[in-house]
Protein backbone atom coordinates (compact mmCIF):
# COMPACT_ATOMS: atom_id res chain seq x y z
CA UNK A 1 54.95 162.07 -118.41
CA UNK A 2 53.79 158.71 -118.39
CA UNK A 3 57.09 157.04 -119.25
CA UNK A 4 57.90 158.40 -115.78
CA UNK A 5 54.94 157.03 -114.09
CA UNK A 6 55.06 153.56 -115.90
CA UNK A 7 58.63 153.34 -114.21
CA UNK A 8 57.66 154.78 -110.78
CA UNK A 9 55.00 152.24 -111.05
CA UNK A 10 57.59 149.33 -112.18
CA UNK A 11 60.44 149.76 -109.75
CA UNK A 12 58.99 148.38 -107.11
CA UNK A 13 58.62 145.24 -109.08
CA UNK A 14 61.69 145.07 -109.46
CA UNK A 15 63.17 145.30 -106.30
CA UNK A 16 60.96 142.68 -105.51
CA UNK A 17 62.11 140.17 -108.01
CA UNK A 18 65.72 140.86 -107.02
CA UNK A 19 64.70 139.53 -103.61
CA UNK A 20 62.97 136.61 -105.20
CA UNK A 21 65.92 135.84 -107.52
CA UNK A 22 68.44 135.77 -104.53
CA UNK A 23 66.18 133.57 -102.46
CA UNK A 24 66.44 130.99 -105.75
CA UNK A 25 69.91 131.36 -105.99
CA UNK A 26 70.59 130.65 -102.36
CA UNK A 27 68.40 127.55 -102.17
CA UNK A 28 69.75 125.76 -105.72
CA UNK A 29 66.38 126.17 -107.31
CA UNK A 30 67.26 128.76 -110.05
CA UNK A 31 68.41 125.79 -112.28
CA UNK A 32 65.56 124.28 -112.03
CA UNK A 33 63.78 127.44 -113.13
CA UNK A 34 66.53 127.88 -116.11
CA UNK A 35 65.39 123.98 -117.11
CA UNK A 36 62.25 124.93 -117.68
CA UNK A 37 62.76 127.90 -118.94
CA UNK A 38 65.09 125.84 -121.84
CA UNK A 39 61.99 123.58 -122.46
CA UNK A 40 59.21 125.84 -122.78
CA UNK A 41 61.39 127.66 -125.35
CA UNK A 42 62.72 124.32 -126.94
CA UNK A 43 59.60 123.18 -127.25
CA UNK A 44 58.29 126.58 -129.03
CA UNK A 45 61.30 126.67 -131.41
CA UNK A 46 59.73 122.91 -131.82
CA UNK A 47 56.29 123.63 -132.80
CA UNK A 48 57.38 126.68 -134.85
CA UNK A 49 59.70 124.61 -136.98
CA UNK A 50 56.94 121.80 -137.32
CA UNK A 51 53.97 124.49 -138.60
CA UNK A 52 56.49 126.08 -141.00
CA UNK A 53 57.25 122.69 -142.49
CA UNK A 54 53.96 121.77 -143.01
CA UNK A 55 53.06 125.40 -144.48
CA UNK A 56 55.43 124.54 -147.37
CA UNK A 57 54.07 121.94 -147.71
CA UNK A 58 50.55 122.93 -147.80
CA UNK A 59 51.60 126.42 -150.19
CA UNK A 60 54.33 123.61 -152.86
CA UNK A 61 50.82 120.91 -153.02
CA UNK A 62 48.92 124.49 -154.61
């Protein structure tokens, strides 16, 4: 029962990021939203790398 209501209550979200997602296509902008995107995730993969280095390094001083 509430899986159906969770997507009655979803779909019209949807349909109203299709619209928004055509709009960016049409204007060129959608690449700019896939650059940044890339760099928020980049920089994530970043930071996780860095903190697990310096756990090991942290846990091999012990």
């Amino acid at each position: 029962m509430n899986n159906k209501f969770l997507l009655l209550w979803l779909l019209p979200l949807t349909a109203g990021a299709q619209a928004g997602e055509d709009f960016m296509r049409s204007s060129g902008k959608i690449h700019v939203v896939y650059g940044v995107i890339l760099i928020i995730f980049a920089g994530l993969f970043a930071y996780l790398i860095r903190l697990d280095l310096k756990i090991k390094k942290l846990e091999n001083k012990q």
